[in-house]
C-alpha atoms as a PDB file:
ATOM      1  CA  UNK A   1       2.592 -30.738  29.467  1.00  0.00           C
ATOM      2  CA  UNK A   2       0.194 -32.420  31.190  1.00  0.00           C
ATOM      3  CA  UNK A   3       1.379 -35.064  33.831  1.00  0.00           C
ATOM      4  CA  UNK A   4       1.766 -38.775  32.862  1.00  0.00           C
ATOM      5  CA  UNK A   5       2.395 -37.836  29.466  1.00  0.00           C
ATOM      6  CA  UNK A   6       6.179 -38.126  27.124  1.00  0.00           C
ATOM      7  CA  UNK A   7       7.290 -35.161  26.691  1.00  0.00           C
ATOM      8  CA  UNK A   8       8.072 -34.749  22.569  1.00  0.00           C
ATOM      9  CA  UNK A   9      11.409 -35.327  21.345  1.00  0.00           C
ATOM     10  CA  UNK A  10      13.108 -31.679  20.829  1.00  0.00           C
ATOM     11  CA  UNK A  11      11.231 -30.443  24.116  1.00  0.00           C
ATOM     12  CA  UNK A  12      12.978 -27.822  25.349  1.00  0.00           C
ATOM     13  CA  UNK A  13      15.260 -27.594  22.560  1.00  0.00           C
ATOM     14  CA  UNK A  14      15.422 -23.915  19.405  1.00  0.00           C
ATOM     15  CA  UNK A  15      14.563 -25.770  16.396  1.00  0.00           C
ATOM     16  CA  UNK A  16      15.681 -23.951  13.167  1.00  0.00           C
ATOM     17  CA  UNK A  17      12.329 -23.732  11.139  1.00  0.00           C
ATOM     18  CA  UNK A  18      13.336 -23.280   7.395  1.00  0.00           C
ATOM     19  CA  UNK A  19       9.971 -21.811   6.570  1.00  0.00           C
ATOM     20  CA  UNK A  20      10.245 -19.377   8.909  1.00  0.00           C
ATOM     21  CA  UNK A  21      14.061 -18.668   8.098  1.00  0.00           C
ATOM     22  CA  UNK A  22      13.740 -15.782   5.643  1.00  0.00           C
ATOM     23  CA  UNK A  23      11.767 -14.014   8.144  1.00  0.00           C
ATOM     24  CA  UNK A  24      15.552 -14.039  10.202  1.00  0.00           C
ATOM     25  CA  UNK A  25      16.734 -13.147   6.771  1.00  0.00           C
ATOM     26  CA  UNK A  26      14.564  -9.925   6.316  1.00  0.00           C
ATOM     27  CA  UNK A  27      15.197  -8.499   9.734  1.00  0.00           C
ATOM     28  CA  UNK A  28      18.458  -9.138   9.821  1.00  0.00           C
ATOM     29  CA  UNK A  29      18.778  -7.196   6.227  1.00  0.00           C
ATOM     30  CA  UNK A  30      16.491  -4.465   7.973  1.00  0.00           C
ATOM     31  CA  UNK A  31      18.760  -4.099  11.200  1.00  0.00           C
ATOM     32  CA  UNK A  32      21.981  -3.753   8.540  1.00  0.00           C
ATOM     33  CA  UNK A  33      20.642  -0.736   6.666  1.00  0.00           C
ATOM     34  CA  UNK A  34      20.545   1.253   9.975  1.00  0.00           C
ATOM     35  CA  UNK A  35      23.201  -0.602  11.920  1.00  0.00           C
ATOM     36  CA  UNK A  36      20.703   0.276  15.269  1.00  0.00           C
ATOM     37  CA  UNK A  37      17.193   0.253  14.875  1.00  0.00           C
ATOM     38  CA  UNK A  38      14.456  -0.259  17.644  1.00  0.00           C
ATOM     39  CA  UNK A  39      12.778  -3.880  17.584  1.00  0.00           C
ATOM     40  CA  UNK A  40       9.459  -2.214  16.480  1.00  0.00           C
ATOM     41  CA  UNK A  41      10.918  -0.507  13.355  1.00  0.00           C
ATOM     42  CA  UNK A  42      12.050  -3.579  12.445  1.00  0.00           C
ATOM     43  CA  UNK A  43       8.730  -5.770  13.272  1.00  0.00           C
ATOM     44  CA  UNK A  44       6.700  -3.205  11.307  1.00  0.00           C
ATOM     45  CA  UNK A  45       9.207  -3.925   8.061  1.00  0.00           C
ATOM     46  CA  UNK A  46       9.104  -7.390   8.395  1.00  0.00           C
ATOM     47  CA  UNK A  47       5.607  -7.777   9.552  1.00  0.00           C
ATOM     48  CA  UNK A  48       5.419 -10.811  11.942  1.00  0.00           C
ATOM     49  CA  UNK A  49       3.701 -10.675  15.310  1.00  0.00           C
ATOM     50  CA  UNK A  50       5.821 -10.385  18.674  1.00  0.00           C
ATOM     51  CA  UNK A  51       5.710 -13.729  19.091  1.00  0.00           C
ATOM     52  CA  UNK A  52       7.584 -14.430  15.656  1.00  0.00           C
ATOM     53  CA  UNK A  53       9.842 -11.570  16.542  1.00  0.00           C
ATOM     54  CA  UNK A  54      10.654 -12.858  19.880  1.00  0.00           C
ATOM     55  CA  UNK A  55      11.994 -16.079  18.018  1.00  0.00           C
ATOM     56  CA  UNK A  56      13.610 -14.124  15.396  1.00  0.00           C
ATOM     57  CA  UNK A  57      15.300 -12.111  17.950  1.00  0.00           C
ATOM     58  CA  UNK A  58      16.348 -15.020  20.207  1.00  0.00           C
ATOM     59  CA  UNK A  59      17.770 -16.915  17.390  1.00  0.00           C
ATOM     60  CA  UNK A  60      19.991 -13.924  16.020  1.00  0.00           C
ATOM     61  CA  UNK A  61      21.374 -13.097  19.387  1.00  0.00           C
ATOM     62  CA  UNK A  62      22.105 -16.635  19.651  1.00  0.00           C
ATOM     63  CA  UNK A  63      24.475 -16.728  16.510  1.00  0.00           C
ATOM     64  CA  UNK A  64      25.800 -13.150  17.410  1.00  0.00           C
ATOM     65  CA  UNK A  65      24.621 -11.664  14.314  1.00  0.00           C
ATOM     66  CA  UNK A  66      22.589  -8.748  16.948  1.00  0.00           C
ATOM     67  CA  UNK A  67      23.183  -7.421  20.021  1.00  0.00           C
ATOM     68  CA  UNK A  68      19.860  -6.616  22.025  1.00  0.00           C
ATOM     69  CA  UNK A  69      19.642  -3.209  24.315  1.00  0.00           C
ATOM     70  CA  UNK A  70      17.462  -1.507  26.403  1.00  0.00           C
ATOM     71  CA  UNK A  71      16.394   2.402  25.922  1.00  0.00           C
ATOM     72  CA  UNK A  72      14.690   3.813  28.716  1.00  0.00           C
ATOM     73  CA  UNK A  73      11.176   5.184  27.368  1.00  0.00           C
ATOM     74  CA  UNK A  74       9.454   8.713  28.280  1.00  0.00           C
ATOM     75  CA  UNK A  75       6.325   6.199  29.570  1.00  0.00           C
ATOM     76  CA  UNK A  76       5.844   2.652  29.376  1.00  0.00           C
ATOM     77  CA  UNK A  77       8.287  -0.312  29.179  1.00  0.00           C
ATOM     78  CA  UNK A  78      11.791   0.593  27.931  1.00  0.00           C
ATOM     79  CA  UNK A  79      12.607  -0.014  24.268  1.00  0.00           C
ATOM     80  CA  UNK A  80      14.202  -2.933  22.691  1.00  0.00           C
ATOM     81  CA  UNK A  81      17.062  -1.663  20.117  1.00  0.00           C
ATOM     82  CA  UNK A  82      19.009  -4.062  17.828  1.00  0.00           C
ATOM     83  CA  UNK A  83      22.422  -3.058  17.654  1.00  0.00           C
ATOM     84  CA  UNK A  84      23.961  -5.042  14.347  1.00  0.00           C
ATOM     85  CA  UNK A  85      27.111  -7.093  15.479  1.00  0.00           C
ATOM     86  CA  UNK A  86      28.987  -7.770  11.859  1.00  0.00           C
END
């Protein structure tokens, strides 16, 4: 934000976005049918970029619906794997 200017009104704040919602819906549905998955099984079924799955993972972690984990990976960054909570 550049200086001198308001900052908007839900700055800083998750705002449910019900056009984005079934996307939560479809990888939450996705994470279920394995009960653990990796993130990027589950991006690949749902097809949204990793900034849409970032949200999508945030938001069901938030509500407890997921449980995020790390897998330690022959090369590279270690693995995200969603771990389904209920």
């Amino acid at each position: 934000m550049p200086p001198g200017q308001p900052a908007p009104p839900n700055a800083g704040q998750r705002v449910d976005n019900p056009v984005g919602a079934w996307r939560w819906g479809w990888a939450l549905r996705a994470a279920r049918a394995k009960g653990r998955c990796a993130r990027r099984d589950i991006a690949r079924a749902v097809h949204c970029s990793k900034k849409e799955m970032d949200e999508v993972e945030a938001t069901l972690e938030d509500r407890g619906e997921i449980l995020v984990e790390s897998q330690a990976a022959k090369s590279g960054p270690p693995a995200k794997v969603w771990v389904v909570q209920s």
